[in-house]
Structures are given as C-alpha cells and as structure tokens.
PDB file of N, CA and C in Angstrom:
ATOM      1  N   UNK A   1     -15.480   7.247  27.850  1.00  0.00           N
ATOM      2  CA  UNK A   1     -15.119   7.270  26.443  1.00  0.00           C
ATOM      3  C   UNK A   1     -13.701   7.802  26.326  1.00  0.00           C
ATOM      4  N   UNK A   2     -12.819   6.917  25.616  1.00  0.00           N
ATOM      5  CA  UNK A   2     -11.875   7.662  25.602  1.00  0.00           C
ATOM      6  C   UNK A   2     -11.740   8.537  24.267  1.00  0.00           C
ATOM      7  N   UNK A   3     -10.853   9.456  24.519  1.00  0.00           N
ATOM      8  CA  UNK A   3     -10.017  10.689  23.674  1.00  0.00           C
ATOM      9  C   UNK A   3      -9.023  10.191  22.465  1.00  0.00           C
ATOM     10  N   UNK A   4      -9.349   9.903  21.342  1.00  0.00           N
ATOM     11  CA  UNK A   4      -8.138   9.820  19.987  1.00  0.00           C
ATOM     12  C   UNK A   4      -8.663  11.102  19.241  1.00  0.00           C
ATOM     13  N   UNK A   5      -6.907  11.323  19.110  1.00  0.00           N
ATOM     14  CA  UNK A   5      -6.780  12.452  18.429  1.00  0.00           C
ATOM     15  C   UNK A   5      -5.994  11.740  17.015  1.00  0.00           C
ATOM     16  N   UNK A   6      -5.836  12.513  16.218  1.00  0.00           N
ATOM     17  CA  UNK A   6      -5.808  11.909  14.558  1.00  0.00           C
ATOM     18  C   UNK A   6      -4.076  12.137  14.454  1.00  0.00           C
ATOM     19  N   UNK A   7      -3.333  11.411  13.879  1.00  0.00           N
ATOM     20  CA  UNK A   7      -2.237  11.205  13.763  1.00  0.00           C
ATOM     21  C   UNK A   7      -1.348  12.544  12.551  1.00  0.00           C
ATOM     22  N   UNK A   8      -0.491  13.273  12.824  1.00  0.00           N
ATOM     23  CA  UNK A   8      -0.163  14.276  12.046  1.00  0.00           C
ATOM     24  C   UNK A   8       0.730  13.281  10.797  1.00  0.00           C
ATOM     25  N   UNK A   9       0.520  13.328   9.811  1.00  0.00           N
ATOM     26  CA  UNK A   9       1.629  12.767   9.259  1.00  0.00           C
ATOM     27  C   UNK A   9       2.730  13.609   8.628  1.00  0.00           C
ATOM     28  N   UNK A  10       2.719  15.022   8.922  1.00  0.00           N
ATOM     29  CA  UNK A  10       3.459  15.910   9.043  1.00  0.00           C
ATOM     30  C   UNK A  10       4.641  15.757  10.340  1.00  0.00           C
ATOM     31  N   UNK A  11       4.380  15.365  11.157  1.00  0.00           N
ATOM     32  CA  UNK A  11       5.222  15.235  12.505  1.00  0.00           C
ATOM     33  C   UNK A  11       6.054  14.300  12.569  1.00  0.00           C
ATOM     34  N   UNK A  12       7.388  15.130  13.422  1.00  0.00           N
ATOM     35  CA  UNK A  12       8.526  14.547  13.390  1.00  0.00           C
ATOM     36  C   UNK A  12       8.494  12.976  14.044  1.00  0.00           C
ATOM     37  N   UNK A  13       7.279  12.732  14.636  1.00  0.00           N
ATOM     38  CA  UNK A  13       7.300  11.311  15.660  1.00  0.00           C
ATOM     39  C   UNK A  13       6.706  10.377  14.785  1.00  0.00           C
ATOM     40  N   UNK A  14       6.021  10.879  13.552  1.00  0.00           N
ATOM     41  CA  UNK A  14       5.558   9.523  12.657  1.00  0.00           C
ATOM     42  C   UNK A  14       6.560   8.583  12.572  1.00  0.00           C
ATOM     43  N   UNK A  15       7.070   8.416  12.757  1.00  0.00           N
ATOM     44  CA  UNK A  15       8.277   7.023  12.547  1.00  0.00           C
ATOM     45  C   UNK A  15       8.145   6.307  13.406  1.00  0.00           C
ATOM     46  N   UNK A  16       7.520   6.157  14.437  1.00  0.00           N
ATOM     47  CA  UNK A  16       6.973   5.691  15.706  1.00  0.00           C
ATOM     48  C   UNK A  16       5.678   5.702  15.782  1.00  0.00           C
ATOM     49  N   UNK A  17       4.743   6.087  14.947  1.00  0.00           N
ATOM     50  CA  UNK A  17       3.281   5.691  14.864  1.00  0.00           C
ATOM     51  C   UNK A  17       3.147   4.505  13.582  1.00  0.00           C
ATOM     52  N   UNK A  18       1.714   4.682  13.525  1.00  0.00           N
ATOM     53  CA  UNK A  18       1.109   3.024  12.704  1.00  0.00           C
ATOM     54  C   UNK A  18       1.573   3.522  11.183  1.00  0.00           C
ATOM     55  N   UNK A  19       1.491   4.817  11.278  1.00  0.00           N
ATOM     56  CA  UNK A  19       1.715   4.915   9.932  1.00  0.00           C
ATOM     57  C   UNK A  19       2.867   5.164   9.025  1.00  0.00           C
ATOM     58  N   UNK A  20       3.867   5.102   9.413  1.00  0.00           N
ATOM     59  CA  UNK A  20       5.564   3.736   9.471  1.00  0.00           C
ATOM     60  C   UNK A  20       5.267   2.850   9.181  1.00  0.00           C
ATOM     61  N   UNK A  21       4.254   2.594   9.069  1.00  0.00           N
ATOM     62  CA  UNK A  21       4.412   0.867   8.919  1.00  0.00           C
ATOM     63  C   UNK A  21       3.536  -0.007   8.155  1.00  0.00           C
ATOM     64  N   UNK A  22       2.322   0.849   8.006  1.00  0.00           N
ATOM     65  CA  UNK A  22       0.848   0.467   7.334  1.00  0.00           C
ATOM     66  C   UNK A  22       0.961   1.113   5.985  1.00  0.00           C
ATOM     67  N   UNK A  23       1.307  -0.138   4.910  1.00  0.00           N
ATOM     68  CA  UNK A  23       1.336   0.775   3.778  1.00  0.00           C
ATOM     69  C   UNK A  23      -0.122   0.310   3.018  1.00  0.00           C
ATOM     70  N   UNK A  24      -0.520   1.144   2.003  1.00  0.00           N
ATOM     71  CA  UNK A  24      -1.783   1.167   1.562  1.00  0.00           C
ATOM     72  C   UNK A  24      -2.383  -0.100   0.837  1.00  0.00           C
ATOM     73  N   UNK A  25      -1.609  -0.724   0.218  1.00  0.00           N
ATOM     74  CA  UNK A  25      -1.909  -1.874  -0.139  1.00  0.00           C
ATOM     75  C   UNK A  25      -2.068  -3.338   0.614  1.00  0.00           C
ATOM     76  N   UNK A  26      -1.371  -2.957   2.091  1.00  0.00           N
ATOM     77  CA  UNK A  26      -1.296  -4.493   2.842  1.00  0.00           C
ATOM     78  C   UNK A  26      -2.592  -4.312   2.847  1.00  0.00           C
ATOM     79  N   UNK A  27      -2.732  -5.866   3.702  1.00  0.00           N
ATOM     80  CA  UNK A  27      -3.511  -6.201   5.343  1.00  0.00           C
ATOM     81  C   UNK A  27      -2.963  -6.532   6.072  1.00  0.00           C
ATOM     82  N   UNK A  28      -3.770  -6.327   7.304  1.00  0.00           N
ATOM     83  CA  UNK A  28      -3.224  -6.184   8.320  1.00  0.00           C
ATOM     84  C   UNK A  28      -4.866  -6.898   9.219  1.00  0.00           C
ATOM     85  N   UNK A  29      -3.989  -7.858   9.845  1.00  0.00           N
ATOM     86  CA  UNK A  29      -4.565  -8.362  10.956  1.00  0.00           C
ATOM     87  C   UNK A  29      -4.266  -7.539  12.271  1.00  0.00           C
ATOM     88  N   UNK A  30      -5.922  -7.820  12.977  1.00  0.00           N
ATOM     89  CA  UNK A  30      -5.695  -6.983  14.621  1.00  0.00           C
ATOM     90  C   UNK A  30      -4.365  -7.012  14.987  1.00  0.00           C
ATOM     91  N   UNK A  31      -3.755  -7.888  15.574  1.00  0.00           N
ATOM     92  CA  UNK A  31      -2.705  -8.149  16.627  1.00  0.00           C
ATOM     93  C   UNK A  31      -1.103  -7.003  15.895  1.00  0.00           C
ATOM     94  N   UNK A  32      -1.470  -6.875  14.819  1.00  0.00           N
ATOM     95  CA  UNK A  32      -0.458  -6.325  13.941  1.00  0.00           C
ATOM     96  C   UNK A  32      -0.486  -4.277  14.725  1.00  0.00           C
ATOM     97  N   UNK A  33      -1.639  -4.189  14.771  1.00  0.00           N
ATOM     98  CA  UNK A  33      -1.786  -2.831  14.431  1.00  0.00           C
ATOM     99  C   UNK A  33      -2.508  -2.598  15.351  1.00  0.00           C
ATOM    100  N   UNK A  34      -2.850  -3.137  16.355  1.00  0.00           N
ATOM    101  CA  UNK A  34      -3.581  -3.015  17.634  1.00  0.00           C
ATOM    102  C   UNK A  34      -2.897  -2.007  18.790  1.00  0.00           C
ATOM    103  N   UNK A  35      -1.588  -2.117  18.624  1.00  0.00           N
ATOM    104  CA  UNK A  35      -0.639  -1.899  19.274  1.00  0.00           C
ATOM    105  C   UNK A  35      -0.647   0.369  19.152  1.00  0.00           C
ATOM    106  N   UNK A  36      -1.306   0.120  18.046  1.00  0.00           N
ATOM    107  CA  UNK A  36      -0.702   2.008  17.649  1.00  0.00           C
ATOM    108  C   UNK A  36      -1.798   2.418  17.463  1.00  0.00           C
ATOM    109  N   UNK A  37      -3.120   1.791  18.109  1.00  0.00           N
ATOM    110  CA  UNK A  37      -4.576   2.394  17.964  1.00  0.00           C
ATOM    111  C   UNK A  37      -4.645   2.379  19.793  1.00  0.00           C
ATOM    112  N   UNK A  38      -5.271   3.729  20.072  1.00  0.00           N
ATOM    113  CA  UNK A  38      -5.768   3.690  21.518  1.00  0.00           C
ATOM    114  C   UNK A  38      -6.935   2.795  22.109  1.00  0.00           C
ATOM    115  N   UNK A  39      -7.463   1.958  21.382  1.00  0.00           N
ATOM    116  CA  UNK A  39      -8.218   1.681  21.085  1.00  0.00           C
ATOM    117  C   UNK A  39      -8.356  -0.291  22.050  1.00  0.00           C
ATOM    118  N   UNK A  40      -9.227  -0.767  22.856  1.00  0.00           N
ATOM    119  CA  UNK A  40      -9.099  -1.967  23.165  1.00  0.00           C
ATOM    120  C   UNK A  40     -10.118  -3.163  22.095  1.00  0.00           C
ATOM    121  N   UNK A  41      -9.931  -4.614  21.620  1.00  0.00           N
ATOM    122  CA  UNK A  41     -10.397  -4.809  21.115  1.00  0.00           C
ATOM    123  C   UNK A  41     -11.955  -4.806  20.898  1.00  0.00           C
ATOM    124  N   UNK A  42     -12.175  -4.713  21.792  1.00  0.00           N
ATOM    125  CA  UNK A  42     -13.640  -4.101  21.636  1.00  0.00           C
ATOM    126  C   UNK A  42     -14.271  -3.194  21.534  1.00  0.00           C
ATOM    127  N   UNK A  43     -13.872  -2.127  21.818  1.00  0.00           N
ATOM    128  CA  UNK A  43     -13.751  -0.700  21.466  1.00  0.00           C
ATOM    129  C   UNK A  43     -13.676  -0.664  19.884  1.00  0.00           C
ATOM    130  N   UNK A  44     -12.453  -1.276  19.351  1.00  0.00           N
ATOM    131  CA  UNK A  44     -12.661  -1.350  17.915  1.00  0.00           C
ATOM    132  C   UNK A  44     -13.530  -2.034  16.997  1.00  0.00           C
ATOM    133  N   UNK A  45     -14.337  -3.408  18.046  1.00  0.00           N
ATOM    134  CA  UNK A  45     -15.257  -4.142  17.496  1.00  0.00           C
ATOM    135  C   UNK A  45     -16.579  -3.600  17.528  1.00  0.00           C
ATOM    136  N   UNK A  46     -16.775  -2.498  18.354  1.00  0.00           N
ATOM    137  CA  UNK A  46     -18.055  -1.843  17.952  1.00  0.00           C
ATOM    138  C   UNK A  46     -18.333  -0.872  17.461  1.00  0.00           C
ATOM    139  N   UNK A  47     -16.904  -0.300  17.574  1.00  0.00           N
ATOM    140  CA  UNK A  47     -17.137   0.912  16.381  1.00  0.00           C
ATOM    141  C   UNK A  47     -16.746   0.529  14.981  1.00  0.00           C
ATOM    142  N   UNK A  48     -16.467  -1.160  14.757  1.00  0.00           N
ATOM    143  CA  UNK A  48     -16.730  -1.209  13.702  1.00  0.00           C
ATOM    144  C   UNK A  48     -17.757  -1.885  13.182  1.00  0.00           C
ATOM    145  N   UNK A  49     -18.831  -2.076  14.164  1.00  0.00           N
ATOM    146  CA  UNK A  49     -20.149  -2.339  13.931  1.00  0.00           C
ATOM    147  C   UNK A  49     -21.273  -1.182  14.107  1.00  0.00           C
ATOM    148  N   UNK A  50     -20.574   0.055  14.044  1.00  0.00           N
ATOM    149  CA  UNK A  50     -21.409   1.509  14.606  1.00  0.00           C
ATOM    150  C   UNK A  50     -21.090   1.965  12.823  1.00  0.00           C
ATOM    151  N   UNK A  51     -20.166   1.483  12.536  1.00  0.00           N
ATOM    152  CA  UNK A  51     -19.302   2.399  11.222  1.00  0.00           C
ATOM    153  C   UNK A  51     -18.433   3.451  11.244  1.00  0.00           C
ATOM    154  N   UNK A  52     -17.827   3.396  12.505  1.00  0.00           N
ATOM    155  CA  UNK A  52     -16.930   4.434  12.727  1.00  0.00           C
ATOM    156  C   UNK A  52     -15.374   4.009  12.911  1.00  0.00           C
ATOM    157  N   UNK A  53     -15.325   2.611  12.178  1.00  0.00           N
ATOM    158  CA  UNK A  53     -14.105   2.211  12.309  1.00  0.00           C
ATOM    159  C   UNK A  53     -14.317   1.230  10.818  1.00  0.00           C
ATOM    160  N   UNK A  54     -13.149   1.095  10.335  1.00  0.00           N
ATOM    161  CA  UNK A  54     -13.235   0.336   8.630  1.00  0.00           C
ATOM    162  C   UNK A  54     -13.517  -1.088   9.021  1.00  0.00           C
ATOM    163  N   UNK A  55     -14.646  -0.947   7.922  1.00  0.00           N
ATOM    164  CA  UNK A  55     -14.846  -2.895   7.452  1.00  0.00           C
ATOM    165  C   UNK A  55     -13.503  -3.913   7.325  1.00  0.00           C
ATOM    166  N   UNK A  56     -13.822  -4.879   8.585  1.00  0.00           N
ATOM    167  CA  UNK A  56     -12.396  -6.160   7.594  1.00  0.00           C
ATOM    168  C   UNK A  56     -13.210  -6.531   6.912  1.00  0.00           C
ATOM    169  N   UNK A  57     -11.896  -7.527   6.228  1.00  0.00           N
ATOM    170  CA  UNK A  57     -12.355  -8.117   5.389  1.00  0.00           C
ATOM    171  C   UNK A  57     -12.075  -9.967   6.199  1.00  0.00           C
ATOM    172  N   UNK A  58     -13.030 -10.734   5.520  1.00  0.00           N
ATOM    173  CA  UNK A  58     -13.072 -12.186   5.892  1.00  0.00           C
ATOM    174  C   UNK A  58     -11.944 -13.165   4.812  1.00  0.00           C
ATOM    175  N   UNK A  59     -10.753 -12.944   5.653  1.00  0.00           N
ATOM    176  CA  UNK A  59     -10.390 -14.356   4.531  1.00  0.00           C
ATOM    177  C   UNK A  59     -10.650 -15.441   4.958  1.00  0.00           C
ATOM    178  N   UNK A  60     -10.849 -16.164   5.611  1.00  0.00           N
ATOM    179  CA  UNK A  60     -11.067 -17.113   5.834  1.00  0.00           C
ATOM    180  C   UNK A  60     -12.454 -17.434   7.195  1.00  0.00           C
ATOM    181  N   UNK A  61     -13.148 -18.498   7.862  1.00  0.00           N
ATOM    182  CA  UNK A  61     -14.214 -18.517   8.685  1.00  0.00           C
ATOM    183  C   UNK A  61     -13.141 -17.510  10.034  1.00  0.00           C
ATOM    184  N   UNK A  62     -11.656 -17.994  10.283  1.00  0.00           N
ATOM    185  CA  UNK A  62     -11.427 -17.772  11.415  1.00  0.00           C
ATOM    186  C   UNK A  62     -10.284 -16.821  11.329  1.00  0.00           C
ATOM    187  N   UNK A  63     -10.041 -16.174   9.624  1.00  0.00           N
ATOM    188  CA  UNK A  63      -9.393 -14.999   9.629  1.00  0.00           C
ATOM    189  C   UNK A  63      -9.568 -13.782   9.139  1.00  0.00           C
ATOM    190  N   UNK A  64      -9.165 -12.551   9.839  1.00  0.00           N
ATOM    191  CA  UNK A  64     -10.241 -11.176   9.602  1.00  0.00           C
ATOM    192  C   UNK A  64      -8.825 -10.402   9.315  1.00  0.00           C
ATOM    193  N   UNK A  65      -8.437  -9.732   8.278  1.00  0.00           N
ATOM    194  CA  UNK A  65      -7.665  -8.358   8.268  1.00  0.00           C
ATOM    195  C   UNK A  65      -8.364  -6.989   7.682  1.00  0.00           C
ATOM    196  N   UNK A  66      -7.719  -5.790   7.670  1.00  0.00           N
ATOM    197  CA  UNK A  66      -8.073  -4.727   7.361  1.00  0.00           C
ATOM    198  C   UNK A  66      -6.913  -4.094   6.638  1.00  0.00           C
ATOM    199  N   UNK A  67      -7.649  -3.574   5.563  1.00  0.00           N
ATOM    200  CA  UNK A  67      -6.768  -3.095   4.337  1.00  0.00           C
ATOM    201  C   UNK A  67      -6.217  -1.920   4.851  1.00  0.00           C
ATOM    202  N   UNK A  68      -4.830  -1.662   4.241  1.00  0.00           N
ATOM    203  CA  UNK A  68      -4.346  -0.230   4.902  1.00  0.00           C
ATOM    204  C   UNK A  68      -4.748   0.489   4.364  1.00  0.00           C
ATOM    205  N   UNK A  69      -5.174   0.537   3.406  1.00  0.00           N
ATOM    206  CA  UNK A  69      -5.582   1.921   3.288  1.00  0.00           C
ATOM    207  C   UNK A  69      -6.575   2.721   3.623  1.00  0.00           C
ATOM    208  N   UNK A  70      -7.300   1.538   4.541  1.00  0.00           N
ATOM    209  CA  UNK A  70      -8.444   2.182   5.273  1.00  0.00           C
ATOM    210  C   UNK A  70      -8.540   2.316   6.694  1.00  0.00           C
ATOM    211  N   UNK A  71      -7.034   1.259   6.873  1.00  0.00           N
ATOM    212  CA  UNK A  71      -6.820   2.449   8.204  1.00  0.00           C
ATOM    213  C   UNK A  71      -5.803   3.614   8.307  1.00  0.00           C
ATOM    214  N   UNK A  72      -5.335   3.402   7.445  1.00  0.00           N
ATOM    215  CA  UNK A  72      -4.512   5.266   6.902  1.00  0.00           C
ATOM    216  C   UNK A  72      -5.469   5.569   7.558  1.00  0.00           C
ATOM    217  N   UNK A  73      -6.374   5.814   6.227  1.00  0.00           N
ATOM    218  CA  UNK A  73      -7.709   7.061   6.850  1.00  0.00           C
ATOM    219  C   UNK A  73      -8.069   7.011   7.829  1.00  0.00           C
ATOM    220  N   UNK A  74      -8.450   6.015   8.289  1.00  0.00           N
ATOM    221  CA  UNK A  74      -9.262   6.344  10.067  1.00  0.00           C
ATOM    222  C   UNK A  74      -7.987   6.795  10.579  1.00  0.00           C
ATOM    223  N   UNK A  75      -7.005   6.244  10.843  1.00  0.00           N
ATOM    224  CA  UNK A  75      -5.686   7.271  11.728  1.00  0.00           C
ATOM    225  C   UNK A  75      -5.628   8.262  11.176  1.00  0.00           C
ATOM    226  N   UNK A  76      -5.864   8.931  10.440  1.00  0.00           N
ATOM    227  CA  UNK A  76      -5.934  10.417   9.645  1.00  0.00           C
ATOM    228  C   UNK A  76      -6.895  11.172  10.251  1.00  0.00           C
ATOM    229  N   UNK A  77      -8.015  11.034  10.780  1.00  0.00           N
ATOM    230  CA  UNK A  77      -9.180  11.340  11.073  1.00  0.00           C
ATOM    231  C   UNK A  77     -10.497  10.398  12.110  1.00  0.00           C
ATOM    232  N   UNK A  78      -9.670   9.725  13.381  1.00  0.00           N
ATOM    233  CA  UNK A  78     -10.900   8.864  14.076  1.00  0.00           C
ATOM    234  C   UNK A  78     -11.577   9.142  14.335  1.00  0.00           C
ATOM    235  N   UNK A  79     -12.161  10.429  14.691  1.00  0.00           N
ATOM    236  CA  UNK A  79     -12.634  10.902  15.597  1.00  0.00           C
ATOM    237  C   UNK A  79     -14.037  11.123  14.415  1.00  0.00           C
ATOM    238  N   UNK A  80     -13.709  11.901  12.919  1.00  0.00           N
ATOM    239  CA  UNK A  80     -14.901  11.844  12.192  1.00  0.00           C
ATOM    240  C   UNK A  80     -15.034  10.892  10.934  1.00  0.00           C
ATOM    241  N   UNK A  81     -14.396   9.293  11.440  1.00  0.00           N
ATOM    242  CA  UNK A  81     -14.457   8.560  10.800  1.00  0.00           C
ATOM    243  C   UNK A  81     -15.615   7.929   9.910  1.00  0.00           C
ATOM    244  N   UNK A  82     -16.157   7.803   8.853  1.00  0.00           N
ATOM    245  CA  UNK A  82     -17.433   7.092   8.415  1.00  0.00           C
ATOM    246  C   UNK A  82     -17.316   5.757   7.427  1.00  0.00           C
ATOM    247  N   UNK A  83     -17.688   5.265   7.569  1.00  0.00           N
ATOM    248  CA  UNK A  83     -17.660   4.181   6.957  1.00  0.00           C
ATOM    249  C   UNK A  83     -18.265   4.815   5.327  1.00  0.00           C
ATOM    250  N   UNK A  84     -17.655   4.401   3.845  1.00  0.00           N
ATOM    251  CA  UNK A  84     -17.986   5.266   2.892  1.00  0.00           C
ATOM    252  C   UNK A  84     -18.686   3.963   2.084  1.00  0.00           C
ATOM    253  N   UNK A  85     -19.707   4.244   1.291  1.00  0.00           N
ATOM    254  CA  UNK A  85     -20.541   3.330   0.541  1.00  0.00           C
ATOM    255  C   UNK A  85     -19.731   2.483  -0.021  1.00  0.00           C
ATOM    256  N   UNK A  86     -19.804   1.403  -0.359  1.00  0.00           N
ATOM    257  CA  UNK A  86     -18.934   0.713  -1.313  1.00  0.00           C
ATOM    258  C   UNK A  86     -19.754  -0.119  -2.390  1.00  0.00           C
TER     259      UNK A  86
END
C-alpha cells in the first residue's frame, strides 16, 4: 500500500502541485491530473469504487472527468477521504 500524504496549500512548493492548476469549477479528465496524484490508474479506480476517491462524472459512454472541486478536497485530505452523500 502505498503512503499519500495531503498536500499543504500553505507551502511554498504548491506551485508545482495539482493544486496550481485544478481550479474548482473545471473538469478534469484522468490523463490531466494523473500526473500530481501518487496514485496508479487503478489504484484510483478502486478507491473510487471503495469511496475513498471522488465520483466522475460520465459525459459521454467513452468520456469520464472529475470536478475540481472534488479533487481539491481529496488532495486536501487522501488519506481520510469519504465520499459525501449527494
């Protein structure tokens, strides 16, 4: 299992993490943001079938993004991430 620790957004290196770049209103497809999660795609595909990683959303049969503002939060906190009622 690997180790993520939650992103400071206090810290001088945010300008170089996801969250530079993920503003709350996009989406964001995998390949976009894959890059600044420790995370391999499958790793993220079952913890977002566990609920410990945010719901995409389906636009289309063969396209999937995820709203930023719900991965703000999980980079804010992965480790006690929950999926919240909607």
């Amino acid at each position: 299992m690997s180790t993520i620790a939650p992103i400071d957004a206090n810290s001088s290196s945010t300008k170089n993490t996801a969250l530079s770049f993920i503003m709350p209103e996009g989406l964001y497809r995998w390949h976009i943001f894959a890059p600044h999660i420790p995370l391999s795609h499958e790793a993220w595909r079952l913890r977002v079938l566990d609920g410990r990683a945010p719901k995409p959303i389906k636009l289309s049969g063969r396209c999937t993004a995820w709203r930023g503002s719900d991965l703000l939060e999980w980079l804010s906190d992965p480790i006690d991430y929950q999926v919240g009622d909607e």
